[in-house]
Every structure is written in C-alpha cells, then in structure tokens.
Protein backbone atom coordinates (compact mmCIF):
# COMPACT_ATOMS: atom_id res chain seq x y z
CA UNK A 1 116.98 141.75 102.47
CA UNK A 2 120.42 142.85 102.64
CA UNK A 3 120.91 146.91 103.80
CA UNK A 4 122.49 148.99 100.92
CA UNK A 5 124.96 151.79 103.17
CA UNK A 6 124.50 154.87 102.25
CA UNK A 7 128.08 156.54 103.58
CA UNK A 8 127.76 160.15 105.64
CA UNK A 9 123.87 159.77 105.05
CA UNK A 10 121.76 162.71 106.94
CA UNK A 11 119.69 160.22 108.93
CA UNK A 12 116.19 161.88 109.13
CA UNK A 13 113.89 161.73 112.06
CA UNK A 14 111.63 158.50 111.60
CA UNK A 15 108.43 159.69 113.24
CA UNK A 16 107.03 158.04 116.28
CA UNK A 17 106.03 154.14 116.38
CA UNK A 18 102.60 153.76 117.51
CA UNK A 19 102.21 152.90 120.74
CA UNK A 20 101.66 148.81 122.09
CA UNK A 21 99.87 149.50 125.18
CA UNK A 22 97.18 146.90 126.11
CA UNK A 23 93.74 147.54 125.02
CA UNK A 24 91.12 145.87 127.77
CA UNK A 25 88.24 145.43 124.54
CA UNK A 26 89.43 143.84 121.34
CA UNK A 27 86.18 144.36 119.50
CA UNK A 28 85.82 147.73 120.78
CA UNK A 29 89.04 148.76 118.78
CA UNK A 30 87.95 147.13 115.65
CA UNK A 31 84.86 149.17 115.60
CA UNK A 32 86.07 152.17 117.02
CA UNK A 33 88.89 151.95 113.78
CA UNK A 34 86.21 151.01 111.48
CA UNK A 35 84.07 154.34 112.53
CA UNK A 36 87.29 156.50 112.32
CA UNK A 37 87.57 155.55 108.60
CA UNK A 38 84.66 155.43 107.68
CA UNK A 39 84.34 159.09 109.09
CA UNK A 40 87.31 160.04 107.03
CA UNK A 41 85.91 158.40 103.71
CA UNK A 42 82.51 160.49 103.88
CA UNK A 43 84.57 163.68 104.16
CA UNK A 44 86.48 162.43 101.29
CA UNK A 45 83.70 164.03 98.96
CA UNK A 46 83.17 160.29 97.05
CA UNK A 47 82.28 160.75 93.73
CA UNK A 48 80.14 157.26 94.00
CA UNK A 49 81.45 155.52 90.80
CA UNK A 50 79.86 152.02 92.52
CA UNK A 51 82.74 150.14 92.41
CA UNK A 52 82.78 148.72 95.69
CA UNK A 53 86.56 149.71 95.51
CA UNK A 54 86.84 152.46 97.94
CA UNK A 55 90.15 154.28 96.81
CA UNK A 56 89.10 154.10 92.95
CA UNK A 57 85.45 155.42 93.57
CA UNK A 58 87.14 158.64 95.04
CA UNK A 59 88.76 159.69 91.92
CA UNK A 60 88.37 157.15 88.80
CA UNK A 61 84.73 158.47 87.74
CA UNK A 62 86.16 162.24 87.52
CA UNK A 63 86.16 163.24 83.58
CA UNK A 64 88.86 166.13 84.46
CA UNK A 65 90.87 163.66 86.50
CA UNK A 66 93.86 165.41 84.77
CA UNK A 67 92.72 168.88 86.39
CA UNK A 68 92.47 167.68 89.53
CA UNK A 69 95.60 164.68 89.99
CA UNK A 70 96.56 165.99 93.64
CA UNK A 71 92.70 165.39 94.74
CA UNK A 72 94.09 161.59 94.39
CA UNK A 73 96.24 162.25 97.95
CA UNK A 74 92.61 162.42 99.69
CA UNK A 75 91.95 158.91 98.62
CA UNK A 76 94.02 156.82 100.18
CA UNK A 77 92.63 154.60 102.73
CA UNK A 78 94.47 151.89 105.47
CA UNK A 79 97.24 152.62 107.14
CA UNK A 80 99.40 154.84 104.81
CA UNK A 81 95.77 157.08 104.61
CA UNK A 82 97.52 159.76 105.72
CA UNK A 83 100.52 159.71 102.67
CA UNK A 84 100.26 162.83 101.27
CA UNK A 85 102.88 163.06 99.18
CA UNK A 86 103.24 166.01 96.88
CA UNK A 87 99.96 167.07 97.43
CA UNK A 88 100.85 170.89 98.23
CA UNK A 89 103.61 171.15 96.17
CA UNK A 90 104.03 172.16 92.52
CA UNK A 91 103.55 169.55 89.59
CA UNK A 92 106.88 168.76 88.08
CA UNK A 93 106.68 167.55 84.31
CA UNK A 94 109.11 164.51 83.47
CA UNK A 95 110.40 165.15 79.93
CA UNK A 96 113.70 163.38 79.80
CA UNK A 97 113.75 159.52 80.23
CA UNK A 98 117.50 159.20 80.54
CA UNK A 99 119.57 158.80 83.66
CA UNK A 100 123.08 159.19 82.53
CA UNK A 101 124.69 160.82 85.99
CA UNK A 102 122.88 159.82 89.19
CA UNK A 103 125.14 162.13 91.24
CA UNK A 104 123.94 165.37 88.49
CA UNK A 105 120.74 164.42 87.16
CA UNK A 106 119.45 166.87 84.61
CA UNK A 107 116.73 168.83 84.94
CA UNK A 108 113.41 167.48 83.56
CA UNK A 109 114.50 164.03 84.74
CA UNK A 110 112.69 161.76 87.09
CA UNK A 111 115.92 161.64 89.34
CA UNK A 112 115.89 165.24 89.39
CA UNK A 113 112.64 165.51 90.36
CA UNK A 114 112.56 162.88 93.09
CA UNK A 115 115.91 164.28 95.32
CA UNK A 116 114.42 167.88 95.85
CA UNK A 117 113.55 169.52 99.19
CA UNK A 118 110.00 170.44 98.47
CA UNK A 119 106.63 168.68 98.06
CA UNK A 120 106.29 167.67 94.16
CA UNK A 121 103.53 165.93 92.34
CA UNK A 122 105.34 164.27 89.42
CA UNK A 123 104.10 163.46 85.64
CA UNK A 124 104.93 162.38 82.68
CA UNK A 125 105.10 164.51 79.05
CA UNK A 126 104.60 160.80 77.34
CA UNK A 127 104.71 157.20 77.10
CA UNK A 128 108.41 156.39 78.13
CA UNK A 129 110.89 153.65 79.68
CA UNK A 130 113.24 154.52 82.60
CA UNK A 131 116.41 152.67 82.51
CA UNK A 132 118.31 153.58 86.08
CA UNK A 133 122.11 153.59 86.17
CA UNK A 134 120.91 153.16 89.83
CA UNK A 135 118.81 153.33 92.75
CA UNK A 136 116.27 156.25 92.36
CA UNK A 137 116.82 157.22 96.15
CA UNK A 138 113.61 159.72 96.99
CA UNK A 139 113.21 162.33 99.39
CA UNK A 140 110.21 163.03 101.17
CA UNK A 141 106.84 164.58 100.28
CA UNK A 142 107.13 163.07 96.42
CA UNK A 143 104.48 161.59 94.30
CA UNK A 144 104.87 159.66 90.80
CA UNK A 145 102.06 159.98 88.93
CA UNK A 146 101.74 158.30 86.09
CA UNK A 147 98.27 158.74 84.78
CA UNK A 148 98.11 159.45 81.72
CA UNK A 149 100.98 158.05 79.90
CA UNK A 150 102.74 154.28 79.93
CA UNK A 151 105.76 154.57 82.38
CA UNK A 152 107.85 151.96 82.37
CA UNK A 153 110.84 152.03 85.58
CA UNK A 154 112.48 148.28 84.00
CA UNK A 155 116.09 147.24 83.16
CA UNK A 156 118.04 148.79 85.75
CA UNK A 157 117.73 149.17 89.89
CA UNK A 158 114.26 150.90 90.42
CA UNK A 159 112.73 152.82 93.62
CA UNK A 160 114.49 153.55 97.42
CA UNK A 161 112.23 154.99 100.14
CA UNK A 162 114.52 154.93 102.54
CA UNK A 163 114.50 157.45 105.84
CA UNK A 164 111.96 159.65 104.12
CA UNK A 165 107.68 159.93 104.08
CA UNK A 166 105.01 160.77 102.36
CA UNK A 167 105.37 159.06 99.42
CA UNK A 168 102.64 157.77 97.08
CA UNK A 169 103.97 156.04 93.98
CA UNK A 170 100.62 155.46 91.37
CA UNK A 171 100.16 153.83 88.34
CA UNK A 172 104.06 153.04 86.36
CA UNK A 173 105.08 149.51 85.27
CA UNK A 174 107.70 148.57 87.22
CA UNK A 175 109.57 145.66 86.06
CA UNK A 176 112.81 143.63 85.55
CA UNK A 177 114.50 145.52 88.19
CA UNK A 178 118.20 145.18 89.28
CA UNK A 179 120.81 145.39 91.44
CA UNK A 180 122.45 148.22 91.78
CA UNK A 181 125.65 149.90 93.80
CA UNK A 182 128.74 150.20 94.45
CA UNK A 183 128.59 153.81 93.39
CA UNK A 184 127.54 157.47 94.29
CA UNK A 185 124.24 158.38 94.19
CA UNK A 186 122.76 161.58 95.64
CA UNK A 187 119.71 161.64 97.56
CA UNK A 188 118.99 165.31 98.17
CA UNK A 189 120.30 168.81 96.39
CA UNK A 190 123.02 168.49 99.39
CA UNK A 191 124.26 165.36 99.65
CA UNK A 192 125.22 162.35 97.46
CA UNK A 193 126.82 159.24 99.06
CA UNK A 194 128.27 155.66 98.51
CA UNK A 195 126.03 153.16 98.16
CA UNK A 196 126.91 149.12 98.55
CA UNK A 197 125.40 146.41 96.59
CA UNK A 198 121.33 146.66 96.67
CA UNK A 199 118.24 144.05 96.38
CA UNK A 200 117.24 144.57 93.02
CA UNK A 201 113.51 145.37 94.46
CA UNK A 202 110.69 147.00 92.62
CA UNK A 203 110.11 148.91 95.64
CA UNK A 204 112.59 148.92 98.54
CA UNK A 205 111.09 150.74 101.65
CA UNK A 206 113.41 151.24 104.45
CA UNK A 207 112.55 153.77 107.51
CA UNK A 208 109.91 154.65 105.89
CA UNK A 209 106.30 155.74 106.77
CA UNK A 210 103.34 156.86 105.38
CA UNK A 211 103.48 155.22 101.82
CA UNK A 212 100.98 154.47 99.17
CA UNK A 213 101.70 152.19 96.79
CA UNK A 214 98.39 151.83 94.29
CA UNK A 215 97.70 150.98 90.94
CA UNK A 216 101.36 149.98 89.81
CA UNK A 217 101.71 146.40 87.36
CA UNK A 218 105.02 144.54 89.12
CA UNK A 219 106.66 141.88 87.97
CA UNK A 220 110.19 139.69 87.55
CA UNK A 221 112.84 141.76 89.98
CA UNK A 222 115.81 140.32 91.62
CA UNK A 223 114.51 140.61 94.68
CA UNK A 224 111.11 141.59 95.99
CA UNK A 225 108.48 143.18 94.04
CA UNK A 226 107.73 145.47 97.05
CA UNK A 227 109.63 145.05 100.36
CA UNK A 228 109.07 147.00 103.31
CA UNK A 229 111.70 146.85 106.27
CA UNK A 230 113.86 148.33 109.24
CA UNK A 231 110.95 150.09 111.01
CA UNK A 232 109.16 150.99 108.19
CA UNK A 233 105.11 151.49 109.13
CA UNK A 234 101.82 153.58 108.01
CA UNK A 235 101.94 151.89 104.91
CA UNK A 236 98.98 150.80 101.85
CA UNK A 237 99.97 148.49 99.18
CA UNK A 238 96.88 148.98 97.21
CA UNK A 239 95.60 147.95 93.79
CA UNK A 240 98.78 146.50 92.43
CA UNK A 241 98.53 143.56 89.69
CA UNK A 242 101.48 141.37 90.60
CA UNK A 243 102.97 138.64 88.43
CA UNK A 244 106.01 136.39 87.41
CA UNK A 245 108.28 136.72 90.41
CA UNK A 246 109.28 134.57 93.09
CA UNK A 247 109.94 136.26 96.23
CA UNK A 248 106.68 138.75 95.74
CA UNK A 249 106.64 140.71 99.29
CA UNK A 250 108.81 141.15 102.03
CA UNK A 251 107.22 142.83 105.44
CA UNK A 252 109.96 142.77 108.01
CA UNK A 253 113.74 142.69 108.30
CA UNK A 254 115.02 139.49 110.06
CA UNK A 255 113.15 137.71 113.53
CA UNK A 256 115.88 139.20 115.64
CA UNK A 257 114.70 143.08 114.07
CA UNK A 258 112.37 143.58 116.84
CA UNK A 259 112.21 147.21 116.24
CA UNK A 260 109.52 146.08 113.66
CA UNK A 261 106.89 144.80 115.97
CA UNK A 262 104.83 148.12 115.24
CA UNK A 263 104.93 147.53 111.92
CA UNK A 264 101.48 148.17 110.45
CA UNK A 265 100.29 147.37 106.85
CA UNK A 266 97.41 147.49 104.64
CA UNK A 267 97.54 145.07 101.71
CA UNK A 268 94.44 145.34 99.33
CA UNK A 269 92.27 145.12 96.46
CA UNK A 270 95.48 143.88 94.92
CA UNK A 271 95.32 140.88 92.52
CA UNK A 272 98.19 138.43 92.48
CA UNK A 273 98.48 136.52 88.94
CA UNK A 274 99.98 134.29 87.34
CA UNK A 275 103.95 132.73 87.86
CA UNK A 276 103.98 134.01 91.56
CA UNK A 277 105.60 131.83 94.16
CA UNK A 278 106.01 132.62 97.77
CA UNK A 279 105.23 135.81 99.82
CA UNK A 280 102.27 137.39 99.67
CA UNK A 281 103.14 138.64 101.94
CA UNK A 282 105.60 136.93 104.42
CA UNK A 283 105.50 138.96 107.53
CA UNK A 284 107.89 139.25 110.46
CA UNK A 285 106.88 140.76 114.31
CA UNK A 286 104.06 143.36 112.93
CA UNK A 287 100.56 143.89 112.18
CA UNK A 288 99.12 142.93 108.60
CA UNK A 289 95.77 143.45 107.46
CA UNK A 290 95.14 141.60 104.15
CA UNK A 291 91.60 142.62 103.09
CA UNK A 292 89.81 141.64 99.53
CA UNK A 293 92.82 140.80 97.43
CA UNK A 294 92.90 138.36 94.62
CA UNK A 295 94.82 135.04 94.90
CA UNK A 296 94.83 133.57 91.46
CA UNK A 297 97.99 132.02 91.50
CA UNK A 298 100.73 130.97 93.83
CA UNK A 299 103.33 127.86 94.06
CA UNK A 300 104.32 127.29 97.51
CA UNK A 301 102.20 129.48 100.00
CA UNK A 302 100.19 132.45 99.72
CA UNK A 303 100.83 134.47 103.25
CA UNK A 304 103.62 133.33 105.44
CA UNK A 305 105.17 134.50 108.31
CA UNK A 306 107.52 134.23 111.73
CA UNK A 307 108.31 135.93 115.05
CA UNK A 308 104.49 136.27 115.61
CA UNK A 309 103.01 139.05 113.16
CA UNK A 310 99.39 139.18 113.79
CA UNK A 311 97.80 138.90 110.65
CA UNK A 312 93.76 139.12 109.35
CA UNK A 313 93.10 138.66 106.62
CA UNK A 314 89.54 139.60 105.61
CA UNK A 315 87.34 139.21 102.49
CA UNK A 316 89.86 137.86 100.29
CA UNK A 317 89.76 135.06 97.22
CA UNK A 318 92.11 132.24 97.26
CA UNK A 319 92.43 129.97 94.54
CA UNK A 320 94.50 127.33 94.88
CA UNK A 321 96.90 125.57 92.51
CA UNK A 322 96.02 122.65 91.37
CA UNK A 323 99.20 120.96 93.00
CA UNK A 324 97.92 119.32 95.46
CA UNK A 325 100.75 120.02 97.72
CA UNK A 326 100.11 123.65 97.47
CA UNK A 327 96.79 123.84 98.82
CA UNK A 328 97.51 125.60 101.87
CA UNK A 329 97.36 129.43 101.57
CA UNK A 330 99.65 129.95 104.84
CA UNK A 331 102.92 129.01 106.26
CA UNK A 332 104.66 129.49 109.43
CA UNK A 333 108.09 129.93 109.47
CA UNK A 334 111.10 129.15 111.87
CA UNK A 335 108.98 127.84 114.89
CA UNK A 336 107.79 124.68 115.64
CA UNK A 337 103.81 123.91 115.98
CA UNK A 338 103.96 124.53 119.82
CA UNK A 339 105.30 128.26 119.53
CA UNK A 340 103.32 129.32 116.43
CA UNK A 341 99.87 128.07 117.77
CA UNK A 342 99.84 131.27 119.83
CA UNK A 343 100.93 133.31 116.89
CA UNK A 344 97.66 135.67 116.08
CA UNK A 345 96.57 134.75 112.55
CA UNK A 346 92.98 134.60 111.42
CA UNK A 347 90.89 134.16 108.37
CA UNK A 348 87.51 136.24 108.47
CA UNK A 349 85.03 136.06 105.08
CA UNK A 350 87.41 134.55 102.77
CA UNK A 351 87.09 132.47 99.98
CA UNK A 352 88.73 129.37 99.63
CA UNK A 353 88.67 127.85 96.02
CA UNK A 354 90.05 124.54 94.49
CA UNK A 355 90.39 122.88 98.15
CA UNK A 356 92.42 126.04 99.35
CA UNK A 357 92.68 126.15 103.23
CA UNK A 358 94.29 128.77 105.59
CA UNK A 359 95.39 127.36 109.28
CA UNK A 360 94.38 129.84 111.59
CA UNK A 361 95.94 130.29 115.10
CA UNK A 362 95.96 132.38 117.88
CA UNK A 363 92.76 133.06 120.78
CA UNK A 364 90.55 134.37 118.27
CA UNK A 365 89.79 137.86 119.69
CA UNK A 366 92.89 138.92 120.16
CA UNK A 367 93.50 142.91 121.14
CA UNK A 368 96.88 142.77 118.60
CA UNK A 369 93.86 142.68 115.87
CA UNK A 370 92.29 146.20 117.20
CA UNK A 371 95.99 147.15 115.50
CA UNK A 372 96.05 144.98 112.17
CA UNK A 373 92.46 146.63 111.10
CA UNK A 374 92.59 149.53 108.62
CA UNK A 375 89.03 149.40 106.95
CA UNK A 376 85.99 147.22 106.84
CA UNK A 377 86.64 144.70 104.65
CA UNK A 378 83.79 143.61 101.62
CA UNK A 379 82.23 140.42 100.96
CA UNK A 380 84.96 138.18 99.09
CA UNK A 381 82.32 137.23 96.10
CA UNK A 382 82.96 141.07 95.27
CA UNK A 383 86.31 140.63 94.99
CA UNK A 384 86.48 139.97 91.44
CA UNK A 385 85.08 143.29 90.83
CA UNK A 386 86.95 144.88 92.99
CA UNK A 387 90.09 144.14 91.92
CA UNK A 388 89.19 144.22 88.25
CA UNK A 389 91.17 147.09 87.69
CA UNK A 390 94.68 146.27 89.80
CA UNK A 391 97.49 147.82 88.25
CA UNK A 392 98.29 150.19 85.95
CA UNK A 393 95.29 152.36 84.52
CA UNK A 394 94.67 153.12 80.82
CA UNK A 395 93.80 156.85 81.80
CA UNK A 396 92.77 159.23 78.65
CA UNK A 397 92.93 162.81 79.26
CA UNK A 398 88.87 164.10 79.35
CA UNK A 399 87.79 160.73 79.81
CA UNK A 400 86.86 158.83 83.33
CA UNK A 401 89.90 156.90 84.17
C-alpha cells in the first residue's frame, strides 16, 4: 500500500503504542481482558435486544434511536472500544452531496464537515451519493453517521484517516472507490497540502488509532476495501458486509515496517460474501483477533499473513469454496515452513464447512495471545445470527433499527 505525501503536513502526536513487555501467565491475560470488557459492557446500560451481537444489542432495539445517535459511541467493543468520535460534539447535518473544490468545500458538505477542529457527529438530510474529486482526508474526533438515510461514498477516491483518532465511520455504502491525487486537498480549517497518487481504498487508515468501522456494505475498490497501516492500532472492524473485491483487507505496511508489531485489531461479526478473493485479513508483525465472522466466500485464502502476526481467531464460520484447491482458510506468506511454524496462529471454536481447514502454528498458549483478545468470542453455530445484519442498516426514524 503505497503512502500518498501529504507536503508541509502538521504531523499530529500518534498516541502511545502499548507496551510488549512479557507477561509470565498467558491465560491469566485472556481472562483478566475478558473480565475488563465484560465490566465495560454491563455499564454500557444494554438494552437486551437478544441478538447475541454485542455492539447491535446496545443500540438497535431503541425506538428513538434517532434521539439518541451519540449513545452509539458507548457501544463499541474490541480494541477501538474506546473510539469516541464525535460523541461530545455538535451534530452537523450533511445537505449538499457535491464536492466541487476539495481545498474550499462548502458549507453543508461532508468535506466540510469532516476537516474541522472540533468533535462532530455527522448525518445525513437524505438518501444521497458522494462522488469525491478526492481523498476525504478527516480530522480527529469525527463520526459519519448514516442511519437513517442511503449514503452512498462510490465513484471517486473515498475515506483517509491518516495521523488523526477517534473516528467511528457507521452505516454508508462505500463502493467503487478510486484513486485519487496529484492535487491539493486540505485536511484541517488551516492547512491544505499536495497529495501524490493514492490506493483507491474504501478506507485507508494510516497513523491512526482508535477507529470503529461498523455496519458499512464495501465492495469493488482499487485497492483495499479497508486497509489499516504505518502504526495504526486500537482499531474494530465490526459488522461490515464485504463483497466483490479482490484484495479485501490490508493490516500492516510491509515485513520490514516493524513499527507495526503493536498493532492490535478486532475483526468481527462481519460477513464476507460473495466474489471475495484474498485477505481477510492478511496481517503483517501485529496482533489480530478474528472472532465470529462469516466466511461465505473466498478464492484463494481466507486469513493470511507474514513477519509473525499472532492471530486467533475464535468462533468464526468458514465455508469453503468448492475448488478444491481453495480449501485452506490460511496462508503464510514470505517464509518458509521452518520460520512460520513458530509464527502464533490458532483456531479456537470455529467452524469449518465444505472440507475447510485452518493450519495452526505456534506453542499453543502463547502470552502474544493475552494481546490479540478483545472480547469473548460466541459459539460459531450463532454466527449466522449474529452476523445477519452486517452492513448497512435499513434504519426508519421511530422504528427499532
């Protein structure tokens, strides 16, 4: 994933890595996470819609879900739980779907919105398509929200988190995204800069931490649907229905970007459809937990990986193509057997369908997975209802969502 420059770009202060010290009880951590968020859910206030889908039974059964849309910032769980985004700030209306000057976006615009100081919580007057003339390059403490109304961000180069957190983006259609550059965009009410040739991701995170991604429908980009790079960390990818793309999820810049090895990332109750490839994720140096996601489709692999991520995955579903050269859900990467037989990857509860197998390696009970556990994972025969509503929600105002 190539790094689009921003010239004279304020740099801001990417917050503390969490710390790699050696932890003398592996199982000890896992529970003593597992209590932590558990702790955190019951002061959540759960409204108990019976899901089994933690993050959805928080807020979906609430009939004035339209009242209350910053209430959705307490429900994040893994480890972007703490993404706030414009949960204290005002609610900023989105009436204008054009983006005709990304250097002086107009006012009611979802450019304008997105480059300001202060915390906003951002909807939508209606149903409406985005076409960027480039990257929408956000600033911190932002949330799109779009609840409510069909928001489709498709045609053009689609959403930067780059150097900035706090950031929860909920519930658009994000599609048929582009490259982009070669041109100024601004990033702030201060500054605008040059930026080179980009990805063409759905969502590019670089520097980033503490990001939500939930409850989005992704598909067909240039590049990945949702990448996350270049010491990015504290981050949940969430709920998403992914489909038609190749190259679905990058976690990781390169094997020689060791400044990645704290890397840590929740990926759940996501389902991944139809026309997917590769990368689901493909992970590089950090700490992945993959917990009660849908595998319905994939062409090569399912979850890949190289310079030693520790990965558990937990609870999911796995069905397997019916190529039979396909069958395996992972793949290592750029290592021969002897090097990534050490390599701490490990399959816990899932279910393997149509002769779908995942090679495990690593000692088993490993401290690296006290760090690559975010929540306690369900049984993978409830997967099907938990994930039954991935992507983006039908939500009627007055109505549970």
């Amino acid at each position: 994933m190539a790094l689009p420059i921003l010239f004279l770009f304020s740099l801001l202060t990417i917050p503390s890595l969490i710390s790699s010290s050696s932890v003398k009880d592996p199982e000890l951590v896992v529970h003593q996470v597992h209590r932590a968020i558990n702790a955190s859910r019951r002061n959540l206030g759960y409204l108990s819609c019976g899901t089994g889908n933690p993050i959805d039974d928080c807020w979906r059964c609430d009939p004035n879900w339209e009242k209350n849309r910053q209430r959705l910032a307490d429900c994040a769980i893994g480890f972007g739980k703490n993404a706030i985004g414009g949960r204290d700030g005002k609610i900023y209306v989105v009436t204008d779907s054009s983006d005709h000057d990304p250097v002086k976006p107009k006012l009611g615009t979802l450019r304008y919105a997105v480059i300001q100081d202060e915390p906003l919580w951002i909807i939508f007057a209606r149903d409406m398509t985005i076409k960027l003339k480039e990257e929408l390059i956000m600033n911190s403490f932002k949330t799109i929200d779009g609840r409510g109304a069909s928001v489709h961000i498709a045609g053009g180069p689609c959403i930067t988190i780059q150097f900035v957190s706090n950031i929860i983006i909920h519930g658009l259609h994000i599609h048929d995204c582009k490259q982009g550059g070669n041109a100024y965009v601004r990033d702030s009410p201060r500054h605008y800069g040059w930026r080179t040739i980009s990805d063409g991701d759905g969502v590019s995170i670089f520097g980033g931490s503490h990001i939500w991604v939930d409850h989005n429908s992704l598909s067909n980009c240039n590049d990945g649907l949702v990448d996350a790079i270049h010491g990015s960390t504290a981050i949940t990818i969430s709920n998403n229905f992914m489909t038609h793309h190749d190259k679905v999820m990058l976690l990781g810049h390169s094997n020689a970007y060791t400044q990645d090895k704290n890397m840590q990332v929740t990926i759940a109750f996501n389902h991944f459809g139809e026309g997917l490839v590769q990368r689901m994720p493909r992970c590089r140096h950090g700490y992945f937990h993959v917990v009660n996601n849908d595998y319905t489709h994939w062409e090569m692999y399912a979850i890949g990986g190289s310079a030693a991520p520790t990965i558990n995955s937990q609870g999911n579903r796995f069905v397997a193509p019916d190529n039979r050269f396909s069958k395996e859900v992972t793949k290592y990467e750029d290592a021969a057997e002897s090097e990534w037989r050490s390599w701490n990857w490990r399959s816990e509860g899932d279910l393997m369908v149509n002769g779908a197998f995942f090679t495990a390696s690593g000692a088993g009970a490993s401290s690296s997975y006290g760090k690559a556990s975010s929540l306690s994972a369900r049984p993978s025969s409830l997967v099907g209802t938990i994930t039954v509503g991935a992507g983006a929600l039908n939500c009627k105002k007055g109505a549970r969502c």
